[in-house]
C-alpha atoms as a PDB file:
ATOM      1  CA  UNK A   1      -8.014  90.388 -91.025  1.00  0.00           C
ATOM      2  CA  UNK A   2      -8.984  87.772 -88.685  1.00  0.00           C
ATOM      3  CA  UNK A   3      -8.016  86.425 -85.716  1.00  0.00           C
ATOM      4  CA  UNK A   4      -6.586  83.048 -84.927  1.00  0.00           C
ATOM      5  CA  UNK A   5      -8.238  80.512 -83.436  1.00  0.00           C
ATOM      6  CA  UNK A   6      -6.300  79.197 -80.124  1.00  0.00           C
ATOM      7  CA  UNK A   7      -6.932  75.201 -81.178  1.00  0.00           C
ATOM      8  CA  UNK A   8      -8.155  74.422 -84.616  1.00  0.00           C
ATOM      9  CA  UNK A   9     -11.317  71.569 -84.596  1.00  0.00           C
ATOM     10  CA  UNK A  10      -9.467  69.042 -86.152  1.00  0.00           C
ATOM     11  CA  UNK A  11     -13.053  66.935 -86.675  1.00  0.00           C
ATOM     12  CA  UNK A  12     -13.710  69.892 -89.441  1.00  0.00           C
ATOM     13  CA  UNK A  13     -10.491  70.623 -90.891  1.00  0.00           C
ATOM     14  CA  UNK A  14     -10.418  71.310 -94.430  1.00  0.00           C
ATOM     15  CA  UNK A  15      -9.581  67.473 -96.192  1.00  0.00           C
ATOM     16  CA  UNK A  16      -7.065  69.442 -98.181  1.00  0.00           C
ATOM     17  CA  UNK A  17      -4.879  70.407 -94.922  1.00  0.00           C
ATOM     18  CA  UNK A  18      -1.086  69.170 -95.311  1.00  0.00           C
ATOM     19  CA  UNK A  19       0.395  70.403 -91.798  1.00  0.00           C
ATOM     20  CA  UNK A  20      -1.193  70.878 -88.222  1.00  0.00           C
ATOM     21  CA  UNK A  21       0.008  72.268 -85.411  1.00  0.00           C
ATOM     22  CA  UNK A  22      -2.562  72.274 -82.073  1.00  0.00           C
ATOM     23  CA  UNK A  23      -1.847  74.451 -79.404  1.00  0.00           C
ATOM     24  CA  UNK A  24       2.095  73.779 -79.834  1.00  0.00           C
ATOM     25  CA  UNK A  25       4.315  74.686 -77.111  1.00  0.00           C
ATOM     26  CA  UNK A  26       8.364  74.536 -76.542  1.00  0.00           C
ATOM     27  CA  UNK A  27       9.994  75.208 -72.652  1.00  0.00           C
ATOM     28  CA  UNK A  28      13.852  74.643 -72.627  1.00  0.00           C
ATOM     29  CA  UNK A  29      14.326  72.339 -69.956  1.00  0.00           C
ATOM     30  CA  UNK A  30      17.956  74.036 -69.202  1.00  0.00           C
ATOM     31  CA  UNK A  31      17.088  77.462 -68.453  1.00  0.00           C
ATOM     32  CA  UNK A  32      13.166  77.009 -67.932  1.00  0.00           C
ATOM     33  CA  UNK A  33      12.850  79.762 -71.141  1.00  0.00           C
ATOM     34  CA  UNK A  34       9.063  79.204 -72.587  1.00  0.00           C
ATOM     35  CA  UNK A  35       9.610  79.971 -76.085  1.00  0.00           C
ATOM     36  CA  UNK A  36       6.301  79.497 -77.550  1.00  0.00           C
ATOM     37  CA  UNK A  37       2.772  78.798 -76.412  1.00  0.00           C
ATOM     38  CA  UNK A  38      -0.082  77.840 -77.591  1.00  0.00           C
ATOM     39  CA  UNK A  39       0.779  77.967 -81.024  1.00  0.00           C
ATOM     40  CA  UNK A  40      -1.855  76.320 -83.773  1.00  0.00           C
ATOM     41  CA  UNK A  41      -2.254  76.903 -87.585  1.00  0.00           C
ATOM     42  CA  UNK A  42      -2.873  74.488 -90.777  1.00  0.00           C
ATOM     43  CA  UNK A  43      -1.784  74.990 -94.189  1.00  0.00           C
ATOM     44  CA  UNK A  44      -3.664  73.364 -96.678  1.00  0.00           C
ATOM     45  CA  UNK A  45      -2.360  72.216-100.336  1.00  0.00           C
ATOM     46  CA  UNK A  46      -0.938  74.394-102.623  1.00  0.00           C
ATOM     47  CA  UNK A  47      -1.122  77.158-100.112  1.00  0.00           C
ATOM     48  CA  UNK A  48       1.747  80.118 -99.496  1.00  0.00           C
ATOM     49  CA  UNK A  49       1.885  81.148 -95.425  1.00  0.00           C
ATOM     50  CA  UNK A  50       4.240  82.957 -94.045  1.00  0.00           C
ATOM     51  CA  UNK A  51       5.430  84.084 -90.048  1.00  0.00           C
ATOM     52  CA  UNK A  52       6.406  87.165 -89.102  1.00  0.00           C
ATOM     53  CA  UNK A  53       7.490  88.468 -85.607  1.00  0.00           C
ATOM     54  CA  UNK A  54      10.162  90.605 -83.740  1.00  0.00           C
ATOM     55  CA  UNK A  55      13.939  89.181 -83.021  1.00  0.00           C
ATOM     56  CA  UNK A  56      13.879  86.513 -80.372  1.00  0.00           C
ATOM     57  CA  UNK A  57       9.682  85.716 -80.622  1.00  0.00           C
ATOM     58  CA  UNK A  58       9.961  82.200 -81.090  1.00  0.00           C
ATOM     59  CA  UNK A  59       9.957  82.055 -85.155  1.00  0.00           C
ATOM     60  CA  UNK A  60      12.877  79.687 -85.318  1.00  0.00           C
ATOM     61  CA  UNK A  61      11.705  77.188 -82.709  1.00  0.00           C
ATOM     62  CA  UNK A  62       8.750  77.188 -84.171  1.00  0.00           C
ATOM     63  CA  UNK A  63      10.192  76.090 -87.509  1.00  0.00           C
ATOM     64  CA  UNK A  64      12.273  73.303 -86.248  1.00  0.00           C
ATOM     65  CA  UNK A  65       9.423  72.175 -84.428  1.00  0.00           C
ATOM     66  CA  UNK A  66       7.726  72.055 -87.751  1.00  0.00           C
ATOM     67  CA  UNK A  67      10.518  70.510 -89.235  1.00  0.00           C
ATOM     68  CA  UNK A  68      11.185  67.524 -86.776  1.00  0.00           C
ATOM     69  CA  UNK A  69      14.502  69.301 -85.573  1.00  0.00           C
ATOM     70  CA  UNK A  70      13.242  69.891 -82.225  1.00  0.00           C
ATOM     71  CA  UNK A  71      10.430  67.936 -80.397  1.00  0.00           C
ATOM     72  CA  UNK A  72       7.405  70.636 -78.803  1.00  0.00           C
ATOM     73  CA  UNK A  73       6.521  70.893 -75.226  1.00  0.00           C
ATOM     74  CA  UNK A  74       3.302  70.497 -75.488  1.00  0.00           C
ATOM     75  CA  UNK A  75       0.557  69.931 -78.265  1.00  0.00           C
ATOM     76  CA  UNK A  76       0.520  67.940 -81.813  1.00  0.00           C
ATOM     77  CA  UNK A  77       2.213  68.750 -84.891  1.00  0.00           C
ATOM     78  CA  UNK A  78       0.866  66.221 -87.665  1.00  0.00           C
ATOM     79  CA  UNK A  79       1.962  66.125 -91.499  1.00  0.00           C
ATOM     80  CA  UNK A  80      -0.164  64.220 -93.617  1.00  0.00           C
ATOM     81  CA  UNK A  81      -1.729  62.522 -91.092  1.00  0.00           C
ATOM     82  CA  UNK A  82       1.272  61.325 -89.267  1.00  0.00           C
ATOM     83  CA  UNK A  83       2.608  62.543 -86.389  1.00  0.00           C
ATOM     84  CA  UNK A  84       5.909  64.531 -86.898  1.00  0.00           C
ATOM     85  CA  UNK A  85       8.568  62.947 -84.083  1.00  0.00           C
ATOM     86  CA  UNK A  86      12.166  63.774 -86.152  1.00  0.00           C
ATOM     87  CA  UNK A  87      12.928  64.491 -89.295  1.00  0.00           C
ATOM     88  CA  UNK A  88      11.182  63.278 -92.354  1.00  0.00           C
ATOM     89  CA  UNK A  89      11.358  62.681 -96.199  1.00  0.00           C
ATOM     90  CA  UNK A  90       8.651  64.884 -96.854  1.00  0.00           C
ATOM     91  CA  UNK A  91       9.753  67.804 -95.541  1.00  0.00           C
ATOM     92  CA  UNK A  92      11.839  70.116 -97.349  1.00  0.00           C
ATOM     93  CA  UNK A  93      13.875  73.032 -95.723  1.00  0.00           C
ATOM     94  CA  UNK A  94      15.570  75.736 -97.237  1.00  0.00           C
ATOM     95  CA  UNK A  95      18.309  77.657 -95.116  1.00  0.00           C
ATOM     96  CA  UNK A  96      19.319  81.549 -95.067  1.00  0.00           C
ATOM     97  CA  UNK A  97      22.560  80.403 -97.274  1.00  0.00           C
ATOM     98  CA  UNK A  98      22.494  77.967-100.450  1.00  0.00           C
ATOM     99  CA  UNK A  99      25.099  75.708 -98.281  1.00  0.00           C
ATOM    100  CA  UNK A 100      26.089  73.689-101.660  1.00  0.00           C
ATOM    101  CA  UNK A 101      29.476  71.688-101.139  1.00  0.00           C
ATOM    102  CA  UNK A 102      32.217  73.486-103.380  1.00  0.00           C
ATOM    103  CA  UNK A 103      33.712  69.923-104.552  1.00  0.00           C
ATOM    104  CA  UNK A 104      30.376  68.721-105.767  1.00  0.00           C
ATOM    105  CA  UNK A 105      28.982  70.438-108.957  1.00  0.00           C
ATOM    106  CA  UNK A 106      25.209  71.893-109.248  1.00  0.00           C
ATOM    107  CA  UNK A 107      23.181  68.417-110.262  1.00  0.00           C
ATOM    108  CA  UNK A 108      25.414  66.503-107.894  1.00  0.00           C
ATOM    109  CA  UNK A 109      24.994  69.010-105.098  1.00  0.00           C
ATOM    110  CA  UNK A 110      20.831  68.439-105.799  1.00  0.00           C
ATOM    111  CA  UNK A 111      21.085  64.685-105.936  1.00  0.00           C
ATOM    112  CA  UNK A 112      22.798  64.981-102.591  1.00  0.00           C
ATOM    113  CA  UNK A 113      19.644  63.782-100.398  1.00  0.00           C
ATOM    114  CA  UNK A 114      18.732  61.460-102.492  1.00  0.00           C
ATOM    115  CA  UNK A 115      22.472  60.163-102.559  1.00  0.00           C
ATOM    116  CA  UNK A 116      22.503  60.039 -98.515  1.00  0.00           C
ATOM    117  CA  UNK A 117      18.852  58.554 -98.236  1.00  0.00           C
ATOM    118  CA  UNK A 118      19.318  56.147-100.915  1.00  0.00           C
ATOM    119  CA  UNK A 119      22.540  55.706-102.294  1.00  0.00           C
ATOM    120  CA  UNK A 120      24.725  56.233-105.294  1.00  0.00           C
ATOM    121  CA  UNK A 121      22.839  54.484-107.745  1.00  0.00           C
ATOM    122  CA  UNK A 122      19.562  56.087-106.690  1.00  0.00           C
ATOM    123  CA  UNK A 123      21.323  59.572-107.004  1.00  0.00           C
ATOM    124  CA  UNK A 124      22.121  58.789-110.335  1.00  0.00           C
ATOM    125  CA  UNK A 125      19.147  57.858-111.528  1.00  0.00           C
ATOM    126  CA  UNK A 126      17.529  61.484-109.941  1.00  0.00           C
ATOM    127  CA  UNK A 127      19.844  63.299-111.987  1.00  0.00           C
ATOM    128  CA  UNK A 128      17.086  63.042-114.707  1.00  0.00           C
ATOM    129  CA  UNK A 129      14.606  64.858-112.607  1.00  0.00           C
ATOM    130  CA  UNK A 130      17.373  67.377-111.124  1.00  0.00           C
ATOM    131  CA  UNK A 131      18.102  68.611-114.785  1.00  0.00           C
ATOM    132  CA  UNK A 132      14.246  68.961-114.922  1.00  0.00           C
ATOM    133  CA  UNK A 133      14.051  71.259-111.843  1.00  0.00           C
ATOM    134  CA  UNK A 134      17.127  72.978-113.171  1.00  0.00           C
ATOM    135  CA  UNK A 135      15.424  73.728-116.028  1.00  0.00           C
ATOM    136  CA  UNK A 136      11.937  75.121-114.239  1.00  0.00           C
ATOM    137  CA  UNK A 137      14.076  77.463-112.078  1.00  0.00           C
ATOM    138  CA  UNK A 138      16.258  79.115-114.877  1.00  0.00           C
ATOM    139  CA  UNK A 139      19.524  77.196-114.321  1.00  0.00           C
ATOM    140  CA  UNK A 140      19.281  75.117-117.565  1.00  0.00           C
ATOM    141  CA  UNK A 141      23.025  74.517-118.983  1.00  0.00           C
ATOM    142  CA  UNK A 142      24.513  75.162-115.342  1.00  0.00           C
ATOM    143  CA  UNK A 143      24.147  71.421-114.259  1.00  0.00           C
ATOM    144  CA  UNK A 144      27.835  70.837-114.422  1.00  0.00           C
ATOM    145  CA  UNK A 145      29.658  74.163-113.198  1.00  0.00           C
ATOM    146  CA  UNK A 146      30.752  74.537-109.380  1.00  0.00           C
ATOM    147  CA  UNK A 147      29.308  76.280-106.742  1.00  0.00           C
ATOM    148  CA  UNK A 148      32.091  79.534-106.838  1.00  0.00           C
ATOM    149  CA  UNK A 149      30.685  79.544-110.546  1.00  0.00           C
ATOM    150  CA  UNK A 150      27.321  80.599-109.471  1.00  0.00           C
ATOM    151  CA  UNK A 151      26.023  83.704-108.280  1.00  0.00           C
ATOM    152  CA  UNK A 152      24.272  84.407-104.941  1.00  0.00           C
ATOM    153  CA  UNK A 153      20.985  84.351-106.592  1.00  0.00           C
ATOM    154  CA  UNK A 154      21.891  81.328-108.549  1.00  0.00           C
ATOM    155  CA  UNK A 155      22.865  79.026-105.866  1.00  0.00           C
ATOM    156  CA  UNK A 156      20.106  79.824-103.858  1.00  0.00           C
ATOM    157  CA  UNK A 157      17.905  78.289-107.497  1.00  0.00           C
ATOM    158  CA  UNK A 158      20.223  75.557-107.265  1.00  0.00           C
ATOM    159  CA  UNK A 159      18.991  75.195-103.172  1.00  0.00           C
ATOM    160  CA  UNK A 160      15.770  75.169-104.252  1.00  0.00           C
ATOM    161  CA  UNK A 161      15.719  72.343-106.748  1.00  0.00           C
ATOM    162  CA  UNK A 162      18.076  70.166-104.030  1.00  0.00           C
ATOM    163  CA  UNK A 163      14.862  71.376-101.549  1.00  0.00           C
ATOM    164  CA  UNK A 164      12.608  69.759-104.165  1.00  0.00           C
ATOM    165  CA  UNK A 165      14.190  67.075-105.508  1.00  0.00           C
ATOM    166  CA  UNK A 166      12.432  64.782-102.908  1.00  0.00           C
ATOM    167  CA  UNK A 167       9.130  65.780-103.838  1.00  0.00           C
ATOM    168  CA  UNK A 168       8.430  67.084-100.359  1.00  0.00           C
ATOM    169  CA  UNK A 169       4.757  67.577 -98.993  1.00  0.00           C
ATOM    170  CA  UNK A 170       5.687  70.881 -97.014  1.00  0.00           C
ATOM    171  CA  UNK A 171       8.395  73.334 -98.459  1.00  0.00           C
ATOM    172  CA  UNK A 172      10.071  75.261 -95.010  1.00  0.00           C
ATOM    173  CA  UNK A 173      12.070  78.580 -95.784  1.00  0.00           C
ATOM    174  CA  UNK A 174      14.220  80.027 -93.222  1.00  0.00           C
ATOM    175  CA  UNK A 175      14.408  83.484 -94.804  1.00  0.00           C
ATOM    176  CA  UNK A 176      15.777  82.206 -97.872  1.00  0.00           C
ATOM    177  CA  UNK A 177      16.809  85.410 -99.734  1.00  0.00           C
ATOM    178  CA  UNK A 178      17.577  87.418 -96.644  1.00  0.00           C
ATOM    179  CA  UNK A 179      21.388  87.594 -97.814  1.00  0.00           C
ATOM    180  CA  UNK A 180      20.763  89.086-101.092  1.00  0.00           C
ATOM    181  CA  UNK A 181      20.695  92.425-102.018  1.00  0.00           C
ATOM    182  CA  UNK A 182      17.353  93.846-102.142  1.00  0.00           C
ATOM    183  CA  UNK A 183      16.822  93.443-106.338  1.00  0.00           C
ATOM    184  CA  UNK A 184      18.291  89.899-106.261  1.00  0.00           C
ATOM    185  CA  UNK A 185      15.346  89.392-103.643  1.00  0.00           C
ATOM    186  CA  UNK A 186      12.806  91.094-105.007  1.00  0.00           C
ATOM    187  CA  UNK A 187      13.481  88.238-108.181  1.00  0.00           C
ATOM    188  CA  UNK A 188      14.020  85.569-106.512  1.00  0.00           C
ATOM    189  CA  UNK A 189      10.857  86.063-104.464  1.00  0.00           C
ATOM    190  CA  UNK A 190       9.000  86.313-108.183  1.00  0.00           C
ATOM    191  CA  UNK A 191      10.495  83.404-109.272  1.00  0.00           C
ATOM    192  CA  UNK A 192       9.952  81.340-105.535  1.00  0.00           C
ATOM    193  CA  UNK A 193       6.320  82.058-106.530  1.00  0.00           C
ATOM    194  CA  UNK A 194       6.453  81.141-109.971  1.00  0.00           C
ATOM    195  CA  UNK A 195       7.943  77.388-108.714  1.00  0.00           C
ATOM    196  CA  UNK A 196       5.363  77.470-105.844  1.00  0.00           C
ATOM    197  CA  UNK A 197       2.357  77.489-108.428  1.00  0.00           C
ATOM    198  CA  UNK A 198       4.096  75.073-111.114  1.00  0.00           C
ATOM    199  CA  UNK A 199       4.787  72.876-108.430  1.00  0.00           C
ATOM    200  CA  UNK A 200       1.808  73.314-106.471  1.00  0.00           C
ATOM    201  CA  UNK A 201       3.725  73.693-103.504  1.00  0.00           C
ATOM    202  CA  UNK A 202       2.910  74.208 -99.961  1.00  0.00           C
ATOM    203  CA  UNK A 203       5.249  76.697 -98.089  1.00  0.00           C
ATOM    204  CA  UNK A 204       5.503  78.219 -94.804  1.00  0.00           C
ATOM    205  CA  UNK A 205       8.255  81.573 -94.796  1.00  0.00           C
ATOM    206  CA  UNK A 206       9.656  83.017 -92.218  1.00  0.00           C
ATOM    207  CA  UNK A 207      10.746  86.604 -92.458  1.00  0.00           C
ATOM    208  CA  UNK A 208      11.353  89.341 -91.346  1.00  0.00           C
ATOM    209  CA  UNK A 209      10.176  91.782 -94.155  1.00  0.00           C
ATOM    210  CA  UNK A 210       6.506  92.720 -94.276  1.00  0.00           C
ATOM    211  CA  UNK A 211       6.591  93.117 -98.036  1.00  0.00           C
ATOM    212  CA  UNK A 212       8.115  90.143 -98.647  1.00  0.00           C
ATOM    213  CA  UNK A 213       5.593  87.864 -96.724  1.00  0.00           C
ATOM    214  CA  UNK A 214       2.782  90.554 -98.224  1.00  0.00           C
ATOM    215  CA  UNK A 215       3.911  89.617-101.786  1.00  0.00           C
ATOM    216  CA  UNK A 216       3.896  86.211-101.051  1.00  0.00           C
ATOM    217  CA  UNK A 217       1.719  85.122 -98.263  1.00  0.00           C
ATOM    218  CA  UNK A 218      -1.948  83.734 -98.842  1.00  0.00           C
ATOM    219  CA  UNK A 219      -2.292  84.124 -94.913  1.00  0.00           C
ATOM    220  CA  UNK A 220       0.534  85.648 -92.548  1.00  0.00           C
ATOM    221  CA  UNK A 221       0.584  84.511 -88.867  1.00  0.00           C
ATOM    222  CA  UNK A 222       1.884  87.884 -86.983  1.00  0.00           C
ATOM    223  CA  UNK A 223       3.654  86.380 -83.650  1.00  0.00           C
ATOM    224  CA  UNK A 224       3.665  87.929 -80.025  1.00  0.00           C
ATOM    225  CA  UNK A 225       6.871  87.808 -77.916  1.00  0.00           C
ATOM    226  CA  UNK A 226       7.598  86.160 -74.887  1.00  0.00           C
ATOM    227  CA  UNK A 227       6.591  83.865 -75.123  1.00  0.00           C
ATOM    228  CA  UNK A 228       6.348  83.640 -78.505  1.00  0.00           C
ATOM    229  CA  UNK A 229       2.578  82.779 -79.586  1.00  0.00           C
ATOM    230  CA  UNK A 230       0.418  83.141 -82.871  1.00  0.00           C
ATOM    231  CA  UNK A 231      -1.620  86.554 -81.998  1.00  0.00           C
ATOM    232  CA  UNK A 232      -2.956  87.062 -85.405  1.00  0.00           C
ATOM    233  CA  UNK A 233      -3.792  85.182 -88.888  1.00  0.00           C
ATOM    234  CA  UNK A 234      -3.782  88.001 -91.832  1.00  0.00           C
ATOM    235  CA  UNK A 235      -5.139  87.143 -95.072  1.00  0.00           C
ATOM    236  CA  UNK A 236      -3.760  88.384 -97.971  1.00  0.00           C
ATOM    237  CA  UNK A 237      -6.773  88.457-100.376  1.00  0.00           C
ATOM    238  CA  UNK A 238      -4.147  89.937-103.772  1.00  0.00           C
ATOM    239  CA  UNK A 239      -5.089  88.311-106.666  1.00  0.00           C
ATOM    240  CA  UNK A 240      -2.553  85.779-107.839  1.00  0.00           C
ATOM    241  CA  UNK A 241       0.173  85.421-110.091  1.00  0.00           C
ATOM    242  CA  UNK A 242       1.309  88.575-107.874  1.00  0.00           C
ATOM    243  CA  UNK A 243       3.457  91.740-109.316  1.00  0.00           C
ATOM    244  CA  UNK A 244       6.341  93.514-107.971  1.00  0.00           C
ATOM    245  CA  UNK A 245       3.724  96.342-109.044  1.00  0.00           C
ATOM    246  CA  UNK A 246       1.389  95.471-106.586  1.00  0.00           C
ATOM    247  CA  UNK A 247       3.504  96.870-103.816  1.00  0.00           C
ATOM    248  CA  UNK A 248       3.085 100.233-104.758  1.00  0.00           C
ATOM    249  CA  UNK A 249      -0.797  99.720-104.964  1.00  0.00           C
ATOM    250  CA  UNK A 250      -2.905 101.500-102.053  1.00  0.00           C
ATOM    251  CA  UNK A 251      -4.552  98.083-100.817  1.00  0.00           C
ATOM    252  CA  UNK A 252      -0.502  96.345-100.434  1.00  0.00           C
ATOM    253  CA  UNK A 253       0.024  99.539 -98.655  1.00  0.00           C
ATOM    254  CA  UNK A 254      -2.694  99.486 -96.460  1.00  0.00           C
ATOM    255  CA  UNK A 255      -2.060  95.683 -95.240  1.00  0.00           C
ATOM    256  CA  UNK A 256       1.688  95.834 -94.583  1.00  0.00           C
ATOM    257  CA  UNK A 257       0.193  99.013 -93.021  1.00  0.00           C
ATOM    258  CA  UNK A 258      -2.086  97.200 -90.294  1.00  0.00           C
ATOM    259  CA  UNK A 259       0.947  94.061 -90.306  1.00  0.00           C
ATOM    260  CA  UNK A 260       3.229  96.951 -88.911  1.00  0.00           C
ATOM    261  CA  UNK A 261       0.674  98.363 -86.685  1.00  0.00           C
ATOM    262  CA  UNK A 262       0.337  95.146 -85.159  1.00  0.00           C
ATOM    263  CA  UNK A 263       3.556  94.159 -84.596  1.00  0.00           C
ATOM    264  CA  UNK A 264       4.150  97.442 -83.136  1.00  0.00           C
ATOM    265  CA  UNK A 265       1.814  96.685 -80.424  1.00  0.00           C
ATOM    266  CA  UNK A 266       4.172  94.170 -78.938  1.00  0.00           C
ATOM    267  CA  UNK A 267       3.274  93.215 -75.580  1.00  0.00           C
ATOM    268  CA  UNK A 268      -0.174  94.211 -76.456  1.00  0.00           C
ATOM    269  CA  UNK A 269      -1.197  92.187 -78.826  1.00  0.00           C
END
């Protein structure tokens, strides 16, 4: 369990990095609230991170700061080398709700970005490759069925392939699965893992369950409140494809163990 480095060197970063932040920082001009400070991590290809931190610590600017939504106060956020100033094709999000438009049916619904970004006839042609995703994520003969067709668990597989239908370079999850009762999660975190590794995806979660970012998480970045900063980098050294069964092992215990114990500290951290 290390702890984070306040600036990464960016003259040594790993050639494999896909997203930097340096020393990242967000003050609302309106009511002079510092949100976050100092925050810096990379995440390098292929790999699983996730954030974790009390209500109100900063995790969602942070995310639409990694996402282009908002621009930071201070420091650089870079993705793939460029400089991330708005939103960008190669950067997928995924939302708390599956959000699919009831009038549109599942593969039209995934083509969607590619529809607004490119057009009709573009759209069309990534149907082929939405009835491939379909297929990775379970949803194979569903392609033509509605939204109020699917279940929760479904739609949010259908959110998924519309997240990677674009062939993003950084996959962002705003507690995708939060919504869903706690089987449904436990599954669709198994399976979120599963497309991770086919795909070779890099994510970044954030949650608010320890377990969850434990089951998932190569490296978990516990956050301090106010103002919200990056206080600690835990690596989860599990070995990989991981088990539901792992959380009942002593060693899952013992790190969602020293997670809570740190997030618990609060102020102290």
């Amino acid at each position: 369990m290390n702890a984070l480095a306040a600036v990464p060197d960016f003259s040594t970063m790993n050639e494999e990095a896909v997203y930097e932040l340096a020393n990242v920082g967000k003050t609302y001009a309106r009511n002079k609230v510092v949100a976050l400070e100092g925050a810096s991590l990379t995440l390098n290809k292929g790999s699983f991170s996730s954030v974790i931190g009390s209500s109100g610590c900063g995790k969602s600017t942070l995310l639409k700061i990694m996402a282009g939504l908002i621009p930071p106060s201070t420091g650089r956020v870079i993705l793939q080398d460029q400089p991330v100033t708005g939103p960008r094709r190669d950067i997928g999000m995924m939302f708390q709700h599956a959000t699919l438009f009831p009038w549109r049916t599942t593969v039209e619904n995934i083509v969607l970005p590619i529809e607004i970004r490119d057009g009709r006839a573009a759209a069309e042609t990534a149907k082929a490759r939405a009835h491939d995703l379909l297929d990775v994520v379970g949803l194979k003969g569903f392609e033509n069925v509605y939204p109020n067709e699917l279940s929760g668990g479904m739609a949010q597989r259908a959110s998924i392939c519309r997240m990677l239908i674009t062939e993003p370079a950084v996959l962002l999850l705003d507690e995708p699965f939060s919504a869903l009762d706690e089987l449904s999660r436990d599954m669709m975190n198994m399976e979120l893992q599963r497309i991770c590794t086919e795909q070779n995806a890099t994510a970044f979660l954030v949650t608010h369950s320890i377990a969850e970012a434990v089951i998932l998480s190569d490296h978990i970045y516990v956050m301090k409140p106010r103002p919200g900063r990056l206080a600690e980098v835990v690596t989860v050294d599990l070995p990989r494809p991981r088990t539901l069964d792992m959380m009942t092992t002593p060693k899952f215990g013992a790190i969602v163990d020293y997670i809570r114990a740190l997030l618990d500290k609060g102020e102290d951290l």
